[in-house]
Protein backbone atom coordinates (compact mmCIF):
# COMPACT_ATOMS: atom_id res chain seq x y z
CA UNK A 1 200.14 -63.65 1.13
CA UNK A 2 197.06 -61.49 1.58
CA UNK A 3 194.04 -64.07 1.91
CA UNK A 4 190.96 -62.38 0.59
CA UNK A 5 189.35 -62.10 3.94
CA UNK A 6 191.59 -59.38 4.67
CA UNK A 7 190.90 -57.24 1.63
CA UNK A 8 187.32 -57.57 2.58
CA UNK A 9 188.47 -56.81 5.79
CA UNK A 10 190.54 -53.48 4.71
CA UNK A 11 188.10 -52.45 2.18
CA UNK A 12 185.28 -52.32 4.83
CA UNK A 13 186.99 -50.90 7.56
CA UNK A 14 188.07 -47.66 3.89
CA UNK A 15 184.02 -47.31 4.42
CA UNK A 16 183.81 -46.69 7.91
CA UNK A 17 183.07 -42.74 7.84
CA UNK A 18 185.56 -40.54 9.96
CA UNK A 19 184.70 -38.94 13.38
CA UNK A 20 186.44 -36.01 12.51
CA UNK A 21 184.54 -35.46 9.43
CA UNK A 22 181.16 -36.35 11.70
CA UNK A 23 182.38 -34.33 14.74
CA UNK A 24 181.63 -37.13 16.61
CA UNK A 25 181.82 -41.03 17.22
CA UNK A 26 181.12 -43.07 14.23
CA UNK A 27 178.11 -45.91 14.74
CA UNK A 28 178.78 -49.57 12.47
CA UNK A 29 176.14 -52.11 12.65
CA UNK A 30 177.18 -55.83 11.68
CA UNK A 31 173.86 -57.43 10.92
CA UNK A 32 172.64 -60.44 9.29
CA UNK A 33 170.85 -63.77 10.64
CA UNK A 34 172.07 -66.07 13.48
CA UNK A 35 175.03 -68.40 12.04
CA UNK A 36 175.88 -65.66 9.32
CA UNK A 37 179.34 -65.12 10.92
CA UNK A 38 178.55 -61.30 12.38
CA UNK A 39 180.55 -61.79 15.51
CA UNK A 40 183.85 -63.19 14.22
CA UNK A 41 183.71 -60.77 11.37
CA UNK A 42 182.85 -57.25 13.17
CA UNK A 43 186.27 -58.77 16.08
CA UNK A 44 188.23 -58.83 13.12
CA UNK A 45 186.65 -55.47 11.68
CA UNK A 46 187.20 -53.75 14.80
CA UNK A 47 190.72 -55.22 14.79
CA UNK A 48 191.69 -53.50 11.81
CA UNK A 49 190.29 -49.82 12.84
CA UNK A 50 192.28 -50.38 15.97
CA UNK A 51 195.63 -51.32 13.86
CA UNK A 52 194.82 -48.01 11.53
CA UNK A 53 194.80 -46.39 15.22
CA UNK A 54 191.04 -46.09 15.74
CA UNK A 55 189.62 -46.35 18.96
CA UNK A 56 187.07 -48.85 18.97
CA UNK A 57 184.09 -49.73 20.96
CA UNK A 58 182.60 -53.39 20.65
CA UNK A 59 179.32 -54.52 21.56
CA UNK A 60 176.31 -57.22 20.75
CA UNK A 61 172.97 -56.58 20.62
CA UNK A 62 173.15 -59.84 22.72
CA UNK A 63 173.92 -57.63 25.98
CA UNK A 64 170.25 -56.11 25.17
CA UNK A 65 168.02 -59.39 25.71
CA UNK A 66 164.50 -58.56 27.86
CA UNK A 67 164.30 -60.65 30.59
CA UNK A 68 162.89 -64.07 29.96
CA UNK A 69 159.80 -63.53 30.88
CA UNK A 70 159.30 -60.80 28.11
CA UNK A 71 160.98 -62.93 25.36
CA UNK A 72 158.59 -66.26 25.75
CA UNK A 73 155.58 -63.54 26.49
CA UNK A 74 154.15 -64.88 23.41
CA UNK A 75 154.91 -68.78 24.07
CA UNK A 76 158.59 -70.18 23.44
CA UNK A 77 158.08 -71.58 20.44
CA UNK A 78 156.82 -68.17 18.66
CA UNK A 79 157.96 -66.42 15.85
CA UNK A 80 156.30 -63.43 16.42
CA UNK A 81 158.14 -63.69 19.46
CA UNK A 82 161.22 -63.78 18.68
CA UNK A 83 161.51 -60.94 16.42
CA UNK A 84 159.35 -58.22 18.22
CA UNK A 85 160.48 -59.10 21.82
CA UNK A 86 163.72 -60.76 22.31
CA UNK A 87 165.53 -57.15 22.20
CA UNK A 88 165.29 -54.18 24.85
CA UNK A 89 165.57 -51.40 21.97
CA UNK A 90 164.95 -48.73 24.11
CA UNK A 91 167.79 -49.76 26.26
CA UNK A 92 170.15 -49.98 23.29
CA UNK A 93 169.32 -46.91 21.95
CA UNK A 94 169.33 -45.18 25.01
CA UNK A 95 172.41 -46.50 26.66
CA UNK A 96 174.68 -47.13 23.64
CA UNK A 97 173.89 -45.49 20.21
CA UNK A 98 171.78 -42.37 21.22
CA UNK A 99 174.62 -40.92 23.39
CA UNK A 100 177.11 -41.44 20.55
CA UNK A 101 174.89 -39.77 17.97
CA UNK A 102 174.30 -35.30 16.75
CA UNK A 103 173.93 -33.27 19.12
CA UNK A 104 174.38 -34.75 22.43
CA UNK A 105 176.38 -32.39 24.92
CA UNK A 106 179.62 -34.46 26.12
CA UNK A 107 180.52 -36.39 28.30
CA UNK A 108 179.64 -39.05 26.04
CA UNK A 109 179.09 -42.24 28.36
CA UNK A 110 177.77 -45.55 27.33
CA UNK A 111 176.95 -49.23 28.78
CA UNK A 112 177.80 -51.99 26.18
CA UNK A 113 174.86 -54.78 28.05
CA UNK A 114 172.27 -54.18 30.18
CA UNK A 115 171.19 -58.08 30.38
CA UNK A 116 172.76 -61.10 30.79
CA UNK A 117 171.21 -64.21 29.35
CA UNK A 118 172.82 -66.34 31.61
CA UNK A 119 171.64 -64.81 35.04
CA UNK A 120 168.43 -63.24 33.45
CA UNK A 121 169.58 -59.82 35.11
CA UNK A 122 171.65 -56.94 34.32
CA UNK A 123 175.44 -57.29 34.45
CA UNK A 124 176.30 -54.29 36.37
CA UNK A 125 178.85 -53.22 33.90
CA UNK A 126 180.33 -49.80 34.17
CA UNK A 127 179.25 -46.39 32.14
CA UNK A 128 182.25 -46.37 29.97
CA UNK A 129 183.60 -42.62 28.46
CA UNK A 130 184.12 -42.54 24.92
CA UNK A 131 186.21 -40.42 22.91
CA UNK A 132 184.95 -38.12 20.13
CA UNK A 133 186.85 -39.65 17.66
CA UNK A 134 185.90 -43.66 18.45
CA UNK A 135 183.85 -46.04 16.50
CA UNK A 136 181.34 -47.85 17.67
CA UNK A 137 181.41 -51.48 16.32
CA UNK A 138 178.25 -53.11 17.07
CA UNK A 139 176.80 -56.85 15.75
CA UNK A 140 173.42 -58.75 15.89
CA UNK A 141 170.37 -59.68 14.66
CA UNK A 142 167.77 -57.46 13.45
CA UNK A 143 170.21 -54.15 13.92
CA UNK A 144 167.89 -52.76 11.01
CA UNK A 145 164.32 -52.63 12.15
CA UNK A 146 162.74 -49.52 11.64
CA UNK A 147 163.18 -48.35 15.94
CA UNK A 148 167.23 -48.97 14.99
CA UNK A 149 167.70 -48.46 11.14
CA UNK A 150 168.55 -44.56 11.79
CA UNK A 151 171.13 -45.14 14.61
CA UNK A 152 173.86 -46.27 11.77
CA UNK A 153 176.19 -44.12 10.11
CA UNK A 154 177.40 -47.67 8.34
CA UNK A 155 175.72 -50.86 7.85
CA UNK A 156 176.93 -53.85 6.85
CA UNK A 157 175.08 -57.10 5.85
CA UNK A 158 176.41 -60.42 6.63
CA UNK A 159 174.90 -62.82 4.00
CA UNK A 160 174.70 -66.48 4.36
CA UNK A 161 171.74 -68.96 3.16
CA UNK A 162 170.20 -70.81 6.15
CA UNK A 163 171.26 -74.07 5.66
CA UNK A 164 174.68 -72.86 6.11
CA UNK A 165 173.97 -70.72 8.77
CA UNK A 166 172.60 -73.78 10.49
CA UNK A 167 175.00 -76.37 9.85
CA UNK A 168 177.36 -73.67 11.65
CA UNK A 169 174.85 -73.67 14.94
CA UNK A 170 174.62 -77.10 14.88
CA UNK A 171 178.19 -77.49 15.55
CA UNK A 172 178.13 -74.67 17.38
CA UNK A 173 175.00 -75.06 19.57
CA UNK A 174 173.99 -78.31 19.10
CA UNK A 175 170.62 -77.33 17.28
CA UNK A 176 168.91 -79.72 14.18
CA UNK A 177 170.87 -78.81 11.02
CA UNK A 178 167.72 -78.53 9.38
CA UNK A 179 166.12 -75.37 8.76
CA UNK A 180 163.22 -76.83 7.97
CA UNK A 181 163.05 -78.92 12.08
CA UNK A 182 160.06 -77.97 13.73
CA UNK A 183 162.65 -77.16 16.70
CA UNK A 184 164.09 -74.09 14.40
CA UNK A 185 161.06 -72.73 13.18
CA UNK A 186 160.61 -70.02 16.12
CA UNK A 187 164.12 -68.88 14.18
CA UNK A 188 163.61 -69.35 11.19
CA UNK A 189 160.18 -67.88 10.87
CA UNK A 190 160.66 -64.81 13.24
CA UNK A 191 163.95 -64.09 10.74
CA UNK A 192 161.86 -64.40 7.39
CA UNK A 193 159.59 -61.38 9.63
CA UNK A 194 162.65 -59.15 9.57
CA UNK A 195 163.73 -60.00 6.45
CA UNK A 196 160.45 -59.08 4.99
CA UNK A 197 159.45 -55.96 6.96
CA UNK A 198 162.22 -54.23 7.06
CA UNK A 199 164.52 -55.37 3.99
CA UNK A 200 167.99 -55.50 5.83
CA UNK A 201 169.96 -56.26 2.60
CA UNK A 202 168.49 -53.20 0.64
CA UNK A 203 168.98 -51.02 3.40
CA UNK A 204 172.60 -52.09 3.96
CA UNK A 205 175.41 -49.83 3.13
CA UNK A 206 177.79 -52.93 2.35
CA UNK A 207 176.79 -56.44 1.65
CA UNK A 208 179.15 -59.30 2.54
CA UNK A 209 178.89 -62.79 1.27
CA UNK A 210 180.16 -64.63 3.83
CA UNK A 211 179.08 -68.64 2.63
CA UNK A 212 183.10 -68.96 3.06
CA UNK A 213 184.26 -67.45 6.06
CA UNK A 214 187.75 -67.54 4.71
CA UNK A 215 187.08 -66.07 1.86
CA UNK A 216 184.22 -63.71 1.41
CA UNK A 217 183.31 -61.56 -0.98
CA UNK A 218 181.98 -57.98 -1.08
CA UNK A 219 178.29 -58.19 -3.14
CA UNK A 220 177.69 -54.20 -2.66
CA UNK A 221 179.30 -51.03 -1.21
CA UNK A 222 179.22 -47.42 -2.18
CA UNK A 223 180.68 -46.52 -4.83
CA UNK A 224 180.66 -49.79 -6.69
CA UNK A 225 178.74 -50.35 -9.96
CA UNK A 226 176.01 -52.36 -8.31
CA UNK A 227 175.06 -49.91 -5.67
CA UNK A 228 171.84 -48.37 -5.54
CA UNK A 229 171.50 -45.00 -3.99
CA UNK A 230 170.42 -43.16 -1.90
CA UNK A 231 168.97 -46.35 0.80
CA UNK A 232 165.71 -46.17 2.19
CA UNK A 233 167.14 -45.15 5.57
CA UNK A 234 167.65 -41.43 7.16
CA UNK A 235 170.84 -41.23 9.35
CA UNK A 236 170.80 -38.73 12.07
């Protein structure tokens, strides 16, 4: 039997533009907050394009961390922190989705991390080659600020409420299931920032409900009665 994460599944991957018709490699953010499910859904997403023959590039914003010592610039515990300086955009644009974008002569090459949390230093992983026709499939938080928002040919939304997204860390990660703990507010609060300044869910191609991981539920996509066109986001 077809479980409905699979149509959502199949009916994403039908919005993913072609390469061919873009004369180049296609860009898909997976966005959302932390918890939302972003991860497990753009594997399986990326699963799919590769079944349908696609060849797929997968990568976290997570491999684009500053260095500690520019995340906690502000103090660990800030908000402000966390959204403005846990990312190296500059690095993720330049490494990853610049050199997939128009007009870039070929070879196209791209790094998928340029940081790992763990050893607070670059990986060392290899330029990789990438095919004309291959989509990037790309997940995080905050893939939608304004430095990012025209990197994506498709964006996807991965909506979840925060107490569910935290009762998932706290199994996961061991954090208070509260969103509401003092000890989550640096997350919390410097989420609420993005959420507010840059409007992720209106500027989202596709919207996914994904309270039920095993079965979610498409809220928006083109071409459905409750889209609202043309987003506030230029594509290039």
């Amino acid at each position: 039997m077809t479980s409905t994460r699979d149509v959502v599944l199949r009916h994403v991957a039908d919005l993913v533009p072609s390469p061919v018709v873009l004369g180049r490699p296609v860009r898909v953010a997976v966005d959302g907050v932390d918890g939302a499910g972003k991860t497990t859904l753009a594997d399986d997403l990326a699963a799919v394009l590769r079944a349908r023959g696609a060849s797929v590039v997968r990568a976290s914003v997570d491999g684009f961390h500053h260095p500690r010592a520019v995340r906690h610039r502000r103090g660990r515990t800030s908000p402000e922190g966390f959204f403005h300086d846990s990312y190296d955009l500059d690095a993720l644009r330049a490494v990853l989705l610049d050199p997939l974008g128009p007009d870039r002569p070929g070879p196209r090459r791209v790094r998928t991390a340029v940081h790992d949390l763990a050893t607070d230093a670059d990986p060392g992983l290899p330029w990789l080659d990438v095919d004309e026709d291959a989509v990037l499939v790309a997940d995080g938080i905050f893939l939608q600020r304004d430095e990012l928002v025209d990197a994506w040919d498709l964006a996807v939304w991965v909506d979840a409420p925060f107490d569910v997204t935290f009762a998932r860390m706290a199994r996961r990660d061991g954090c208070p299931p509260d969103p509401a703990d003092p000890a989550n507010a640096r997350y919390v609060e410097g989420q609420q920032l993005y959420l507010r300044a840059c409007d992720p869910v209106g500027r989202a191609d596709v919207v996914v409900d994904n309270r039920d991981p095993a079965a979610p539920r498409v809220l928006r996509a083109p071409g459905d009665v409750t889209d609202v066109s043309p987003r506030p986001r230029a594509r290039r």
